[in-house]
Protein backbone atom coordinates (compact mmCIF):
# COMPACT_ATOMS: atom_id res chain seq x y z
CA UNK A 1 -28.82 -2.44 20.78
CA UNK A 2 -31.52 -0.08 22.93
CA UNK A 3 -30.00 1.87 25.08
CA UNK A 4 -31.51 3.94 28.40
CA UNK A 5 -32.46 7.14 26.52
CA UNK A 6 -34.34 5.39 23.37
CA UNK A 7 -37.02 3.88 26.43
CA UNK A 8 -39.42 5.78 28.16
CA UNK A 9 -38.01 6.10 31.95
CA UNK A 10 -41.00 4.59 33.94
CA UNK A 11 -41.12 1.06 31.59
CA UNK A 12 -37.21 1.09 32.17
CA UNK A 13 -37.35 1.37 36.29
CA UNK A 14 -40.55 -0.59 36.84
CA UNK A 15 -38.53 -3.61 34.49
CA UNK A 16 -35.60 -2.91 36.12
CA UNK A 17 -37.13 -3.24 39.99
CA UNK A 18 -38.48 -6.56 39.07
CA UNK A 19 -34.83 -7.85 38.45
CA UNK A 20 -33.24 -5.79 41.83
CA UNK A 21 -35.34 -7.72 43.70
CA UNK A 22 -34.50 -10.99 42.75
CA UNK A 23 -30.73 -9.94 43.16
CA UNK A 24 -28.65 -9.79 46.19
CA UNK A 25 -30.21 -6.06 47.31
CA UNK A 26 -31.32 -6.18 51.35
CA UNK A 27 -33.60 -3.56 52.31
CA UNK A 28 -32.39 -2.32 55.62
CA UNK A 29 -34.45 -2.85 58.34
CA UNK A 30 -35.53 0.95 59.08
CA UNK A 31 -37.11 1.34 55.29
CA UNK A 32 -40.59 0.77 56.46
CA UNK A 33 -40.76 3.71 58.69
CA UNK A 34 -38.82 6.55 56.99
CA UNK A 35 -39.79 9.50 54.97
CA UNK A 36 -38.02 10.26 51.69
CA UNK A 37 -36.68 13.54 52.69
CA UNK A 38 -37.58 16.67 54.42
CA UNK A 39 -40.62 17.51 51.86
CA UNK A 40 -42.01 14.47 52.13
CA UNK A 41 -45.25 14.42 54.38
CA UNK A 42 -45.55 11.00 54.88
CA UNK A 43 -43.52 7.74 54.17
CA UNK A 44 -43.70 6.51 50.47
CA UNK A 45 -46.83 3.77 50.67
CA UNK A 46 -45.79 1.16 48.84
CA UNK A 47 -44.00 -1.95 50.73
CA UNK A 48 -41.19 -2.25 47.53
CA UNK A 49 -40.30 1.34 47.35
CA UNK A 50 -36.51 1.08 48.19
CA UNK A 51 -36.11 -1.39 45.14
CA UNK A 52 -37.58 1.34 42.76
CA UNK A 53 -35.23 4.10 44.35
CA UNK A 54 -32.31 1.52 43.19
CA UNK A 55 -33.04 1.33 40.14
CA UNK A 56 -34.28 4.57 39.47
CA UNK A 57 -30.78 6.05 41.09
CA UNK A 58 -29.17 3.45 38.89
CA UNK A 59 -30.57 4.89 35.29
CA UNK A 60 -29.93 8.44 36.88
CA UNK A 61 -26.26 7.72 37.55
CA UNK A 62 -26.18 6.18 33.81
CA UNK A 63 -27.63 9.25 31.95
CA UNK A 64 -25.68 11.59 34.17
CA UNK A 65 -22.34 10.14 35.78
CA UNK A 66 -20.29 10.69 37.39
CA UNK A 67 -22.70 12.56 40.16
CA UNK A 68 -21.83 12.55 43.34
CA UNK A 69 -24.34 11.67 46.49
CA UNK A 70 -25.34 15.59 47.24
CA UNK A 71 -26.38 16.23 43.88
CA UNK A 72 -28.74 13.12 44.24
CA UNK A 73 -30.14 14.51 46.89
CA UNK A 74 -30.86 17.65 44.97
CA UNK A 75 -32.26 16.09 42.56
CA UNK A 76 -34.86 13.38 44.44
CA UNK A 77 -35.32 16.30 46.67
CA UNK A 78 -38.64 18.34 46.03
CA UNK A 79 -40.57 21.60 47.66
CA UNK A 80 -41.82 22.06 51.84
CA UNK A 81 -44.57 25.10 52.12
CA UNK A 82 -42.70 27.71 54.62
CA UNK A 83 -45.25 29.27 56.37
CA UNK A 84 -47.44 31.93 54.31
CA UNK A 85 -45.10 32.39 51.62
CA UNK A 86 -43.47 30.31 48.58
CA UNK A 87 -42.21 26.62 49.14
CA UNK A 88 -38.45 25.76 49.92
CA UNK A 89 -36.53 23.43 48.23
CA UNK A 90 -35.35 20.96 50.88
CA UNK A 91 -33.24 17.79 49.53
CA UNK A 92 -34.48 14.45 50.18
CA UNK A 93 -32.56 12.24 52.68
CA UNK A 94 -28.99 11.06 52.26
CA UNK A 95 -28.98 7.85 53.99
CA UNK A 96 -31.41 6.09 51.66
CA UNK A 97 -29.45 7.61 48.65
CA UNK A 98 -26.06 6.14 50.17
CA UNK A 99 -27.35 2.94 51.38
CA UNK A 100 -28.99 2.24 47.91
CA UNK A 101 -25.74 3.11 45.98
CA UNK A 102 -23.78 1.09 48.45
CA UNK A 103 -26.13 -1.41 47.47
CA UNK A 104 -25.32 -1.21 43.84
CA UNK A 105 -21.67 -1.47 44.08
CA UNK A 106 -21.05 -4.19 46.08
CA UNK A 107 -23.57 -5.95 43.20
CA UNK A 108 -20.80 -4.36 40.91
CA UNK A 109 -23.01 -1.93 38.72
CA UNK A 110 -21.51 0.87 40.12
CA UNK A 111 -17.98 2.56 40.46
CA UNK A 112 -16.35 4.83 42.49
CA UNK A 113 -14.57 7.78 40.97
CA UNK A 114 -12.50 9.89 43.44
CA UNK A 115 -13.47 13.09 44.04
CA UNK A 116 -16.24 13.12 41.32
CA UNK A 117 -18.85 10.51 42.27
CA UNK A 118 -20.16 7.33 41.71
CA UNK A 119 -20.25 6.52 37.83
CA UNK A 120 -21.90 3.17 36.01
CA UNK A 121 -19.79 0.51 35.90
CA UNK A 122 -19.11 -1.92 32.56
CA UNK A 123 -21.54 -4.61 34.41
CA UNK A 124 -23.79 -1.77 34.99
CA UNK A 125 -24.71 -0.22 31.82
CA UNK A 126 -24.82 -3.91 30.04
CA UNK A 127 -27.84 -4.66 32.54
CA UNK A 128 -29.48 -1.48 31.54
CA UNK A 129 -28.86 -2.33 27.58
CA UNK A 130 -29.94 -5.11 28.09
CA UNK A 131 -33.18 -4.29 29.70
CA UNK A 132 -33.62 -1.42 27.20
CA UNK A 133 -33.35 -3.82 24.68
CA UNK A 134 -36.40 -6.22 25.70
CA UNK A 135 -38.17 -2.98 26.90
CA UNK A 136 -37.88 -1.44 22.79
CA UNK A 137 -38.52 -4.92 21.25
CA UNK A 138 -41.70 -5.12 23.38
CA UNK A 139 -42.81 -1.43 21.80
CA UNK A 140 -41.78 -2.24 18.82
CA UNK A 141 -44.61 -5.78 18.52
CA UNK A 142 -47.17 -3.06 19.92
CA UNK A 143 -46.37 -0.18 17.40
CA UNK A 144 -44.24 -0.95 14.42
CA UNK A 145 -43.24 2.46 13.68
CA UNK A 146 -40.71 2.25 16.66
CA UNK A 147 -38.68 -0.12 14.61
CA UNK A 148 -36.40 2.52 13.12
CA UNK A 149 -34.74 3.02 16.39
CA UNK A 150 -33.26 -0.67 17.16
């Protein structure tokens, strides 16, 4: 069985939207008009945005739980020009972040860990397998070579 490192990461999230959205995820109802974080110039452009966040925040959690909700926003955040000289790291914004894992627990892929963060839960990392799986088996029909590493 595939798992989330032996896929690339954009065939994994793009697969792994599709499924969010026909799950119990509601996008709440101020997504359309926010920006991603303080960098961010304008608001991400595509309508389905927050269900790629999800499942890109899911995989992240996976490869590197248990991470708490600051150190996602570290990491999604990205660089703001500061007047003549170099750009500023500014972190992106927590309330998508905590709505979106708040999201993913009460579907049960994620776990609470107290005082470390939120870590993947059993339920969790079988969906991503899983995925991984289908994702490797598709590679592997398009390029043989893959097949040593199923």
């Amino acid at each position: 069985m595939a798992k989330a490192y032996d896929v690339p990461a954009d065939l994994l999230i793009g697969k792994l939207s599709e499924t969010l959205k026909n799950e119990d995820i509601v996008q709440p109802s101020w997504i359309p008009f926010v920006k991603t974080g303080a960098h961010a110039v304008k608001p991400p452009q595509q309508s389905d945005w927050y269900y790629t966040r999800c499942a890109s925040l899911l995989r992240k959690i996976y490869l590197h739980g248990p991470i708490g909700i600051n150190d996602l926003r570290s990491m999604y955040g990205g660089t703001k020009p500061v007047g003549y000289g170099g750009a500023h790291h500014r972190d992106a914004g927590g309330a998508i972040i905590r709505t979106a894992v708040h999201s993913l627990e009460k579907l049960g892929y994620l776990d609470k860990v107290e005082g470390k963060g939120r870590t993947i839960s059993h339920e969790g990392m079988k969906k991503l397998d899983r995925l991984s799986t289908e994702i490797l088996n598709e590679l592997i029909v398009k390029n043989p070579n893959l097949k040593k590493y199923s």
